[in-house]
N, C-alpha and C. Protein backbone atom coordinates (compact mmCIF):
# COMPACT_ATOMS: atom_id res chain seq x y z
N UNK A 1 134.03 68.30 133.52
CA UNK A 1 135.41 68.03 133.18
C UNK A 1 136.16 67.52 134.41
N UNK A 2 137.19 66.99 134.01
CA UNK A 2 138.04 66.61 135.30
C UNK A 2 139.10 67.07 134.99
N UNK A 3 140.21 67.09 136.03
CA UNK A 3 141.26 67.38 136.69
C UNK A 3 142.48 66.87 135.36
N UNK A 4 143.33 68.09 134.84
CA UNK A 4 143.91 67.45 133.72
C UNK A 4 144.94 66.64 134.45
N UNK A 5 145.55 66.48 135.48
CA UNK A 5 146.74 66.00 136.45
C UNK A 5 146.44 64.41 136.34
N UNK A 6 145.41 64.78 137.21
CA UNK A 6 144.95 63.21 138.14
C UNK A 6 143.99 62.56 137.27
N UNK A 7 142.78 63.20 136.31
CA UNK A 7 142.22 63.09 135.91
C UNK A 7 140.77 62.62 136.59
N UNK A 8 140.83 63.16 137.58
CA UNK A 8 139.73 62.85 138.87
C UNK A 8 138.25 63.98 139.06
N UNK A 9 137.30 63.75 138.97
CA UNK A 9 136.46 64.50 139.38
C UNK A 9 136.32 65.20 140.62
N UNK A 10 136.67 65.86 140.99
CA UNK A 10 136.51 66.51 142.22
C UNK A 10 135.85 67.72 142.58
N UNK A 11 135.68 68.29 143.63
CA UNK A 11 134.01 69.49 143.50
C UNK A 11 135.43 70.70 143.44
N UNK A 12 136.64 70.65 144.11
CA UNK A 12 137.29 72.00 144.37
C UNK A 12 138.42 72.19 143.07
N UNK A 13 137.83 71.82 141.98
CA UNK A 13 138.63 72.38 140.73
C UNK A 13 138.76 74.04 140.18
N UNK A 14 140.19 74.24 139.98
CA UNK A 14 140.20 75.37 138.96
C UNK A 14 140.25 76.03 137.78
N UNK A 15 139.28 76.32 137.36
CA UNK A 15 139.32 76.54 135.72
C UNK A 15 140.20 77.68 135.55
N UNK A 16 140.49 76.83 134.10
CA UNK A 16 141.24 77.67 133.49
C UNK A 16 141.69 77.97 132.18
N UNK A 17 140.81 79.67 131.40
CA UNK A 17 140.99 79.78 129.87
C UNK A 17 141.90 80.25 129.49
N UNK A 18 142.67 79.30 128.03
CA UNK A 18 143.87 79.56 127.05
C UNK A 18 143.54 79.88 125.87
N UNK A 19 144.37 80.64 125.36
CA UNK A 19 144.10 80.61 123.76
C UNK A 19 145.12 79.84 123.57
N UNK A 20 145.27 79.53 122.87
CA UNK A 20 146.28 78.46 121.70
C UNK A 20 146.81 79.46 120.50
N UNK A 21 148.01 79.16 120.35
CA UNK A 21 148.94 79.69 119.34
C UNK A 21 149.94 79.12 118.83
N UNK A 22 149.24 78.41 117.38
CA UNK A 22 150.35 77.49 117.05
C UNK A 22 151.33 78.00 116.01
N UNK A 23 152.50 77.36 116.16
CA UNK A 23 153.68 78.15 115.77
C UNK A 23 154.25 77.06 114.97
N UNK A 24 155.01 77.11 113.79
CA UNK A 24 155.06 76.39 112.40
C UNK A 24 156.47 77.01 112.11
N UNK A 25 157.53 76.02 112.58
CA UNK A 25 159.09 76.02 112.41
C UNK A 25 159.50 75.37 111.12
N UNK A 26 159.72 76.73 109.73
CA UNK A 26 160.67 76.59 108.65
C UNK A 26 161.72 76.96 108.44
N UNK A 27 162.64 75.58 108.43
CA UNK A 27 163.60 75.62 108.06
C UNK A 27 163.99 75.56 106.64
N UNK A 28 164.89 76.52 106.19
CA UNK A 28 165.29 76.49 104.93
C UNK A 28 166.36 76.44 104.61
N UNK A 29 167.08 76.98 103.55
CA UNK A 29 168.26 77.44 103.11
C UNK A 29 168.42 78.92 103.81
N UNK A 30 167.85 79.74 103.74
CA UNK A 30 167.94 81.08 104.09
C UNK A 30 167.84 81.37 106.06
N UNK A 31 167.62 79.96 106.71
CA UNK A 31 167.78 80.58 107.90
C UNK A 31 165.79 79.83 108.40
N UNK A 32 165.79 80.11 109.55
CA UNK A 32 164.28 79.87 110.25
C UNK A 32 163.53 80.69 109.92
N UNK A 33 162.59 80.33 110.13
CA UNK A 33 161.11 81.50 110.16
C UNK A 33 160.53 80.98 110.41
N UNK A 34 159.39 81.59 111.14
CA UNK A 34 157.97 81.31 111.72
C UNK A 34 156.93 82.08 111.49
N UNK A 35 155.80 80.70 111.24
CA UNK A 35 154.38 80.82 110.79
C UNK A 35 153.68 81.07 111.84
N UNK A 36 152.74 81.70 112.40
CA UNK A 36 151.95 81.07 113.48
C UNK A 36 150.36 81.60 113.15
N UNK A 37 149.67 80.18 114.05
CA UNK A 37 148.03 81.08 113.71
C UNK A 37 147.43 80.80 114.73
N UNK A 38 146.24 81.60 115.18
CA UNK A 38 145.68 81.28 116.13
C UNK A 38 145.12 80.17 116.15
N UNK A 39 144.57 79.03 117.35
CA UNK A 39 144.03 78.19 117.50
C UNK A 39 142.81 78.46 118.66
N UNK A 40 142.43 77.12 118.73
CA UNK A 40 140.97 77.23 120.07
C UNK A 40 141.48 77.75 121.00
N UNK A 41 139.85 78.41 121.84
CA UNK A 41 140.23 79.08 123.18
C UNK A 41 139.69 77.46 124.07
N UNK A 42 140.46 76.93 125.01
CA UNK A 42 140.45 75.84 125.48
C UNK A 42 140.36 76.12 127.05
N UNK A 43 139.03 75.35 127.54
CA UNK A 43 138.99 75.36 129.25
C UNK A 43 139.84 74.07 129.80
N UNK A 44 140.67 74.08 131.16
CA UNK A 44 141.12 73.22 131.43
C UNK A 44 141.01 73.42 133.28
N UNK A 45 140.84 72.63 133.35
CA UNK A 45 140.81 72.52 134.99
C UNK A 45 141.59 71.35 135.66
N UNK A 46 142.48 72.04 136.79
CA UNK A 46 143.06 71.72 138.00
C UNK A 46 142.72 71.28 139.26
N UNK A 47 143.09 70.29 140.07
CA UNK A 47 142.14 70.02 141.51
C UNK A 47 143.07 71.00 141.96
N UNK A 48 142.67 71.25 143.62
CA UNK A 48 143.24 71.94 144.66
C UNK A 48 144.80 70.53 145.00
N UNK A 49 143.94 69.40 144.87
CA UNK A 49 145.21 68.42 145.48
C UNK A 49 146.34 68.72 144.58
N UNK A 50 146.17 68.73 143.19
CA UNK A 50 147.37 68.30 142.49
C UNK A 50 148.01 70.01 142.83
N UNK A 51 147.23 70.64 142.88
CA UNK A 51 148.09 72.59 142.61
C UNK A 51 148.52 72.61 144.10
N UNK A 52 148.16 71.87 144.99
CA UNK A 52 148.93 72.34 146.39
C UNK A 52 150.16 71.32 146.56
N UNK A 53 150.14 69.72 145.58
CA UNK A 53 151.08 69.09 145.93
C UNK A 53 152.14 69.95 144.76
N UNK A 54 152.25 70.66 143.69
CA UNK A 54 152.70 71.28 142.63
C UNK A 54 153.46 72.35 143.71
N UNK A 55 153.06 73.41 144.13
CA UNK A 55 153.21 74.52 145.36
C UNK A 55 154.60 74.03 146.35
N UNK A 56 154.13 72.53 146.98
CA UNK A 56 155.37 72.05 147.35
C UNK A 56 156.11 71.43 146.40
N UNK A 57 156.42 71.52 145.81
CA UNK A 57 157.79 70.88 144.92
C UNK A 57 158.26 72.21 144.77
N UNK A 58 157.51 73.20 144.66
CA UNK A 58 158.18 74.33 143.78
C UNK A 58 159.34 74.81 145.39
N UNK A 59 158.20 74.92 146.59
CA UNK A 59 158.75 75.21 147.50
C UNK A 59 160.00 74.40 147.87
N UNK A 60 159.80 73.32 148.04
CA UNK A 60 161.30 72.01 148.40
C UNK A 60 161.48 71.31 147.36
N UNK A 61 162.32 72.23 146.57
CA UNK A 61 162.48 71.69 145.43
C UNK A 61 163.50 70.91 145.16
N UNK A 62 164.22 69.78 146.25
CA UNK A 62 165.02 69.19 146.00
C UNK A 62 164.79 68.17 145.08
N UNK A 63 164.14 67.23 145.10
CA UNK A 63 163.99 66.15 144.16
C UNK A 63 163.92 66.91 142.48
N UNK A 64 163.13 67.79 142.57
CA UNK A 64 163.03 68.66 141.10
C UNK A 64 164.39 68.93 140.76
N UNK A 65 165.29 69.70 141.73
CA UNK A 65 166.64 70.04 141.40
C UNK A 65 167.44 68.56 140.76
N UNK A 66 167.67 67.68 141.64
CA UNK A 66 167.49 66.44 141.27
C UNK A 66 167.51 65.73 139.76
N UNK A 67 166.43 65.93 139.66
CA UNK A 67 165.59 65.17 138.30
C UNK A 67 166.14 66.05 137.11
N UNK A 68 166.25 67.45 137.16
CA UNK A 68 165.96 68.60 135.84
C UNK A 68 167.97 68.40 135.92
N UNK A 69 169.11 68.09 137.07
CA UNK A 69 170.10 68.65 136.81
C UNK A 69 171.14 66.86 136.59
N UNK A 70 170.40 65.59 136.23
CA UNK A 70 170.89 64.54 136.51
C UNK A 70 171.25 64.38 135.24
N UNK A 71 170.47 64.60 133.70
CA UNK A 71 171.32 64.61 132.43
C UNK A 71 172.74 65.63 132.45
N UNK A 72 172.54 66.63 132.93
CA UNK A 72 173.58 67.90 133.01
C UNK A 72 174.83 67.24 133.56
N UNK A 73 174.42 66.34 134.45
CA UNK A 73 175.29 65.95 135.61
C UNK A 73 176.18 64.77 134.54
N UNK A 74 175.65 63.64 134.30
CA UNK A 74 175.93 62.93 132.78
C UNK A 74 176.70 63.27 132.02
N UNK A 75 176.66 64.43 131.44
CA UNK A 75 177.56 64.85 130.68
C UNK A 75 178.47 65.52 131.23
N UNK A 76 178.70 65.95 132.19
CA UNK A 76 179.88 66.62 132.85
C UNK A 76 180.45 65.43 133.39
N UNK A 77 180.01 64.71 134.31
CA UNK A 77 180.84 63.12 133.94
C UNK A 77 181.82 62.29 133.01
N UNK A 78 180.80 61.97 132.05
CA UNK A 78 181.10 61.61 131.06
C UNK A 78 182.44 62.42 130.46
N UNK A 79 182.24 64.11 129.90
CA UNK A 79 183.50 64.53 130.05
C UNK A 79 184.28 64.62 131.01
N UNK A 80 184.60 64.56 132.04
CA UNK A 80 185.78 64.21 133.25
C UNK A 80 186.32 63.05 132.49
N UNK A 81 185.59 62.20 132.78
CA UNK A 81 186.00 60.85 132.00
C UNK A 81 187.07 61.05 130.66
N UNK A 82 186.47 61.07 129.93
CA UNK A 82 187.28 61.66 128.53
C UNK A 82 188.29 62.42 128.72
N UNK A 83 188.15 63.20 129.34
CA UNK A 83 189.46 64.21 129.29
C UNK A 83 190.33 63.63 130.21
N UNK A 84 190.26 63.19 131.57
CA UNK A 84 191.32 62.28 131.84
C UNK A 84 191.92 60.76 130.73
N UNK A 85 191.07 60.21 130.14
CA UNK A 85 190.98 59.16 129.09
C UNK A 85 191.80 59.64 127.55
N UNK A 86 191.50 60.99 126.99
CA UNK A 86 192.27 61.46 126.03
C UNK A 86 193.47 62.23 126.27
N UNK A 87 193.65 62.77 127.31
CA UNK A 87 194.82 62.94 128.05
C UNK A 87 196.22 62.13 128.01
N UNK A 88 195.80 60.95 128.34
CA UNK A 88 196.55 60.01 128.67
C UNK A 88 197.01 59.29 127.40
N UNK A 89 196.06 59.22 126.44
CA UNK A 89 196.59 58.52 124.73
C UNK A 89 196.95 59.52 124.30
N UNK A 90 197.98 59.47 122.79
CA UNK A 90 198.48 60.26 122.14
C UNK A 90 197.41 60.46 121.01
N UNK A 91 196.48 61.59 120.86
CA UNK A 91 195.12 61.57 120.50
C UNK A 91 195.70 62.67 119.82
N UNK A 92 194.55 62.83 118.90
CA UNK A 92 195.00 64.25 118.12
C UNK A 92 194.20 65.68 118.82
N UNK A 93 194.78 66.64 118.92
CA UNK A 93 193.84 67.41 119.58
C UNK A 93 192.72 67.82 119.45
N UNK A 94 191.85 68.01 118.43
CA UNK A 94 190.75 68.19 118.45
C UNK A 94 189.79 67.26 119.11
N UNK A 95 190.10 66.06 119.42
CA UNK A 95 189.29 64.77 120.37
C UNK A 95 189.85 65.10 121.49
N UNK A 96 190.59 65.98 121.56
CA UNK A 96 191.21 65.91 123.39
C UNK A 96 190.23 66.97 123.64
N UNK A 97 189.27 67.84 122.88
CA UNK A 97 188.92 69.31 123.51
C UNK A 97 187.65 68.10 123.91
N UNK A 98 187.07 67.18 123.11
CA UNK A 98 185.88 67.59 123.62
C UNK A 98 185.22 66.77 124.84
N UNK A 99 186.34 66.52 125.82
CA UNK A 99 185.64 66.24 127.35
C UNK A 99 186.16 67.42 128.01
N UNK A 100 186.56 68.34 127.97
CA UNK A 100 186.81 69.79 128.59
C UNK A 100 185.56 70.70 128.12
N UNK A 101 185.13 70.32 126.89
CA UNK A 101 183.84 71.10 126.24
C UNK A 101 182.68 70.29 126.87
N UNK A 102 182.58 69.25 127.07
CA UNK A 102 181.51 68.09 127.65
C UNK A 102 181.10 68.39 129.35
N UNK A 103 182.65 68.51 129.90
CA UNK A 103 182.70 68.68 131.52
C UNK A 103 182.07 70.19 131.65
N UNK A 104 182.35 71.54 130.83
CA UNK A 104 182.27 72.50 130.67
C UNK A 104 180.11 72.90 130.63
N UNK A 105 179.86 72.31 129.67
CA UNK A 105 178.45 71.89 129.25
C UNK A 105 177.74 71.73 130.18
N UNK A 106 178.22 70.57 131.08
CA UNK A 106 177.71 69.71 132.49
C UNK A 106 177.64 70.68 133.21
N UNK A 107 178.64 71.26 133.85
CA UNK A 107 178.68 72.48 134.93
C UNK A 107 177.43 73.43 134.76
N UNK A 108 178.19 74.32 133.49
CA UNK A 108 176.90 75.05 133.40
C UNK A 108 175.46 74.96 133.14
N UNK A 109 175.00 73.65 132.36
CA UNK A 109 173.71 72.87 132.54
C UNK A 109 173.06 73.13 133.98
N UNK A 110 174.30 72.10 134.87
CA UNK A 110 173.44 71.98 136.66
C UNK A 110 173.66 73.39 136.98
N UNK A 111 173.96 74.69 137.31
CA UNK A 111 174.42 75.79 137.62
C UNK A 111 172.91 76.36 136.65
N UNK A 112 172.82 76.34 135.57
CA UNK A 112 171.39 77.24 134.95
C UNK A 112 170.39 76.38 135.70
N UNK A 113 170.30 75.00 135.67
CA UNK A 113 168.46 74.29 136.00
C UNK A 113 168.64 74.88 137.87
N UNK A 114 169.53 74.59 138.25
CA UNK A 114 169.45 74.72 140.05
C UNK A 114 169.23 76.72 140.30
N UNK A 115 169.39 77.40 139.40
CA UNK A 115 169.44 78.78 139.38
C UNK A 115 167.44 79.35 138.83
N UNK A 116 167.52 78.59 138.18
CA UNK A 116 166.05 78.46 137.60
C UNK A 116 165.10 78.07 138.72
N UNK A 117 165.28 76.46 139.40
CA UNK A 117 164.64 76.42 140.35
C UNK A 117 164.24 76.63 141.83
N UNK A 118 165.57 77.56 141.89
CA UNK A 118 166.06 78.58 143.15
C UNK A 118 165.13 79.58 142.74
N UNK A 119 165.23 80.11 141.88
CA UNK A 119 164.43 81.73 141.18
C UNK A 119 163.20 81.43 140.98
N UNK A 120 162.14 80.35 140.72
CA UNK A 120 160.90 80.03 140.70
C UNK A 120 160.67 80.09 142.38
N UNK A 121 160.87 79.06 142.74
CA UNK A 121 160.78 79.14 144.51
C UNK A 121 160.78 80.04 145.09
N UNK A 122 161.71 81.48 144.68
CA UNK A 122 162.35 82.65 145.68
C UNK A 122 160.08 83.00 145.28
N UNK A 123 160.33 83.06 144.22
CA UNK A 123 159.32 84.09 143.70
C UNK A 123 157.81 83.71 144.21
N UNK A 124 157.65 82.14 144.36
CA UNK A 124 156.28 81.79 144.99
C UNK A 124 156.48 82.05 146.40
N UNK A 125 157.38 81.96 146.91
CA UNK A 125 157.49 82.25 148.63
C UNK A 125 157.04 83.28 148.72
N UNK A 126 157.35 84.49 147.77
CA UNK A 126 156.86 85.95 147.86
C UNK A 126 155.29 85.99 147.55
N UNK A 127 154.68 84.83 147.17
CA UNK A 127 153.09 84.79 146.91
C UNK A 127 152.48 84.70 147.71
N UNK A 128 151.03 85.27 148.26
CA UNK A 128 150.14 84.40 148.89
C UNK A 128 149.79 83.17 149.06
N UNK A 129 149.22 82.30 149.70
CA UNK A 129 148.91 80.75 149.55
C UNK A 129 148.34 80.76 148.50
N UNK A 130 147.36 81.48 148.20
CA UNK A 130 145.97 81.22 147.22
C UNK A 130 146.92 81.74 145.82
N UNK A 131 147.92 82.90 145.89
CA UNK A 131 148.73 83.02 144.36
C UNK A 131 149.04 81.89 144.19
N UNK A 132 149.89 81.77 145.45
CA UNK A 132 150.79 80.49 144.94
C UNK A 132 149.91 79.49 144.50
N UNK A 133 148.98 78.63 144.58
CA UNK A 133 148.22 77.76 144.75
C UNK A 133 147.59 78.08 142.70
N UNK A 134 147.53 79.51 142.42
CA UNK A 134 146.17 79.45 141.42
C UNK A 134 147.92 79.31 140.82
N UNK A 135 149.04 79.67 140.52
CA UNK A 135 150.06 80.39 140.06
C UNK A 135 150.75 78.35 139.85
N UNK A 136 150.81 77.98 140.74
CA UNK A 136 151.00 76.36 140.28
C UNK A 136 150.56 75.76 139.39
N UNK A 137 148.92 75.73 140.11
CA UNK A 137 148.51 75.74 138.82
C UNK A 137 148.19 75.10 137.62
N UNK A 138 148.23 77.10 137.26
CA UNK A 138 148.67 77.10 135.65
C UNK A 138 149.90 76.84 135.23
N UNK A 139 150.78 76.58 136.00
CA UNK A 139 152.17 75.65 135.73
C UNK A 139 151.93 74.38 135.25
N UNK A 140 151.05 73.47 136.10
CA UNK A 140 150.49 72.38 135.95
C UNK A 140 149.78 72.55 134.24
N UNK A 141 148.83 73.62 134.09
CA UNK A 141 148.00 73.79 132.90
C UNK A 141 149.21 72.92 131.86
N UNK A 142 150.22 74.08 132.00
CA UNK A 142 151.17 74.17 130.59
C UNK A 142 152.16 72.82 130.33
N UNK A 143 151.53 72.45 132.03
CA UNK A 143 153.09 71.29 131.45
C UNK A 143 152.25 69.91 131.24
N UNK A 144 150.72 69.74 131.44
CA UNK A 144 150.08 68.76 131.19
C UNK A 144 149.59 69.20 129.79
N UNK A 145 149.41 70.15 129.56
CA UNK A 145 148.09 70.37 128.44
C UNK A 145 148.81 69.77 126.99
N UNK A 146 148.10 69.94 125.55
CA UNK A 146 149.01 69.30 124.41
C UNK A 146 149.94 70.05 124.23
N UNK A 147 151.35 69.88 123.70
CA UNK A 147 152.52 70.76 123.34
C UNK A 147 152.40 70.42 121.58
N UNK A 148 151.82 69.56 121.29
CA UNK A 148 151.83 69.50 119.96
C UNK A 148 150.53 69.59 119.02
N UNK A 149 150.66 70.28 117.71
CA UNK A 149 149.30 69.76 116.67
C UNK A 149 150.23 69.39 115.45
N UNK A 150 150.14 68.48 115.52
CA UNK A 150 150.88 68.19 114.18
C UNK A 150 152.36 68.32 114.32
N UNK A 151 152.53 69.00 113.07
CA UNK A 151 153.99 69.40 113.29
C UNK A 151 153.89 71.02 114.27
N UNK A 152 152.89 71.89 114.34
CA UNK A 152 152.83 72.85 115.04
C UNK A 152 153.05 72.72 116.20
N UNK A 153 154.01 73.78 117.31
CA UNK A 153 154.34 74.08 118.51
C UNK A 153 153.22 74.85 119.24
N UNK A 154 152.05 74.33 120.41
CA UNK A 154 151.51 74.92 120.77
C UNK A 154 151.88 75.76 122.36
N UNK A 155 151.56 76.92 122.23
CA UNK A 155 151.77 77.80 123.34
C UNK A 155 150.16 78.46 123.69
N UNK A 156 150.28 78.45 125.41
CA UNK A 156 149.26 78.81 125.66
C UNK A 156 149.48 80.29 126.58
N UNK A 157 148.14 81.04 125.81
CA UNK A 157 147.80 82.44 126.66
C UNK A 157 147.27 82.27 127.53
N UNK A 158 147.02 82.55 128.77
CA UNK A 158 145.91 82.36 129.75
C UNK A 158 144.63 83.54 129.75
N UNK A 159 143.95 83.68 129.70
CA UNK A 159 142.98 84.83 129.55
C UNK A 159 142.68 85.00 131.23
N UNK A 160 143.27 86.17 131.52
CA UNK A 160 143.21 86.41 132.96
C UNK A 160 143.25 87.81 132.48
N UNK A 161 142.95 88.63 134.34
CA UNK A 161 143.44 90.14 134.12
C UNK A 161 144.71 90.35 134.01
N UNK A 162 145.58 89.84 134.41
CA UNK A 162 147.26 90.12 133.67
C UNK A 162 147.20 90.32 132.17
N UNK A 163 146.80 89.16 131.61
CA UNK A 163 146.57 89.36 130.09
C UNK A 163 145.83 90.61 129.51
N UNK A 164 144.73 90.36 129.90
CA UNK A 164 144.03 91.09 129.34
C UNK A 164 144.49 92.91 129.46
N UNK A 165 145.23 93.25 130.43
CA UNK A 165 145.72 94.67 130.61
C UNK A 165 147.06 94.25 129.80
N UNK A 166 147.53 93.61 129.40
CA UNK A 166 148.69 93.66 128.27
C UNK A 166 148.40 94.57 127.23
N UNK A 167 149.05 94.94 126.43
CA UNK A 167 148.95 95.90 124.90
C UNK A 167 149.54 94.78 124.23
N UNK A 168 149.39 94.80 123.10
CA UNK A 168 149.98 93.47 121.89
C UNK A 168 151.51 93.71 121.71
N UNK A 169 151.97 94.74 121.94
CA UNK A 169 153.62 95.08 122.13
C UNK A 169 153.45 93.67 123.18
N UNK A 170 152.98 94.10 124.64
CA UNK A 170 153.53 93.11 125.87
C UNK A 170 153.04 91.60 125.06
N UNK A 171 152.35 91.57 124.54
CA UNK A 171 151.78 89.89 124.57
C UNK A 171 153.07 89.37 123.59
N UNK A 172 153.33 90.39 123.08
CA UNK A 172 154.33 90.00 121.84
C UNK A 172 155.83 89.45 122.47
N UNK A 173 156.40 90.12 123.02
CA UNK A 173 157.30 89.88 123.83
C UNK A 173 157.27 88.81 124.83
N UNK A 174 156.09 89.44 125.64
CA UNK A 174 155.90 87.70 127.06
C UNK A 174 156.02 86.23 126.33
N UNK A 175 154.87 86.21 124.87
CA UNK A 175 154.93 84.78 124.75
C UNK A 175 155.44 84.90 123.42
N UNK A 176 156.62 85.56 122.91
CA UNK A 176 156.71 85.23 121.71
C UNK A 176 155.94 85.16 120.34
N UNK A 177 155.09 86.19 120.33
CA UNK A 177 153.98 85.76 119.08
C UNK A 177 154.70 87.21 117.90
N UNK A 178 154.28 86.67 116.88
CA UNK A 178 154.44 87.99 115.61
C UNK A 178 153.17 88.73 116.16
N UNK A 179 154.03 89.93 115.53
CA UNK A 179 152.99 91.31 116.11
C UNK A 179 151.40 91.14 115.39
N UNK A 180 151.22 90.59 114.46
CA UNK A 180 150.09 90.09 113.93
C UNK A 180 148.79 89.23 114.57
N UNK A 181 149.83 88.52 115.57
CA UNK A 181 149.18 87.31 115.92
C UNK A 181 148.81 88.18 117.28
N UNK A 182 149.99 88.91 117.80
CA UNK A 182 149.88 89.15 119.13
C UNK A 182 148.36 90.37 119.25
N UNK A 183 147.85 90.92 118.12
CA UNK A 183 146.94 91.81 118.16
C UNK A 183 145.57 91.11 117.88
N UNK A 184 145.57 90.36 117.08
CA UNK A 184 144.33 89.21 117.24
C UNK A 184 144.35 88.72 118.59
N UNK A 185 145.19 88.05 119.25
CA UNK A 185 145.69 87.56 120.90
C UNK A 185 144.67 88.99 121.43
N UNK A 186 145.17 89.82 121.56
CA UNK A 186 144.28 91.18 122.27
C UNK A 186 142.68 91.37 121.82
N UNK A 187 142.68 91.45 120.35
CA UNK A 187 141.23 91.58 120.48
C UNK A 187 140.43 90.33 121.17
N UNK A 188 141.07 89.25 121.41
CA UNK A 188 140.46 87.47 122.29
C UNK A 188 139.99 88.03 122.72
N UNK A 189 140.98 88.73 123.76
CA UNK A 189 141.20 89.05 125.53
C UNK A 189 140.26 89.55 125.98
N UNK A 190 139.92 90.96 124.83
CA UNK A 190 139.39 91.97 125.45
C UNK A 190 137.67 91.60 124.92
């Protein structure tokens, strides 16, 4: 196999097993609900290059801050704009709220993504090289691997010892699964 990143063969890859859990969003009259069923247990492997260049972003994460807070930024713009712009015409009020609701949006958008990627960073600094390094990663795993089957939402377990010392209460909670799913998830593991 190669490298899901780069897609490169290389000798210093890290494997790495998921279960799959696909999740089936109905919408109705009565409100959401969710289906979910288990899917394949899937190997995927990482080079050392891509999980140590991954490691630094997390660490100097300016450009990331950057990139994740520049739509946020857009719309808090955009409302400034407006609300000085509806301000100024004799508008009816309900079009005057919504660049105060827009500018409002923006703020707290960049304020959650820059708080997020402050709080990822704090937490790998506190890692070893080699956490940090396997702990990237499987960051990498989740954000390359498929997110879709169909219309199903796929989420991945990692089958590690973290997991595997979970109880189906914890698996249930960490990744969101029905208590059903989350106890099949355990018998995988174990």
């Amino acid at each position: 196999m190669s490298c899901l990143v780069c897609n490169k063969f290389l000798p210093d890859i890290m494997r790495f097993r998921a279960v799959e859990v696909h999740t089936l969003h109905i919408r109705d009259f009565d409100g959401e609900r969710i289906v979910q069923a288990l899917g394949e247990t899937k190997e995927y492997e990482i080079c050392t290059a891509c999980a140590e260049r991954e490691v630094q972003a997390v660490l100097f994460p300016k450009k990331r801050i950057m990139l994740k807070c520049l739509p946020f930024a857009v719309i808090g713009i955009i409302g400034a704009v407006l609300t000085l712009l509806l301000t100024v015409k004799n508008i009816m009020p309900v079009f005057r709220a919504i660049g105060p609701i827009a500018f409002v949006v923006g703020i707290l958008g960049v304020v959650s993504k820059v708080r997020e990627t402050l709080r990822e960073r704090e937490s790998v600094k506190k890692m070893s090289h080699d956490e940090a390094v396997r702990h990237c990663a499987w960051i990498l795993v989740v954000k390359n691997a498929p997110k879709k089957y169909g219309d199903n939402d796929i989420t991945y377990i990692p089958v590690n010892d973290s997991t595997k010392a979970m109880t189906a209460e914890k698996l249930s909670t960490e990744f969101d699964l029905l208590p059903a799913i989350a106890s099949k998830v355990r018998e995988i593991l174990t």
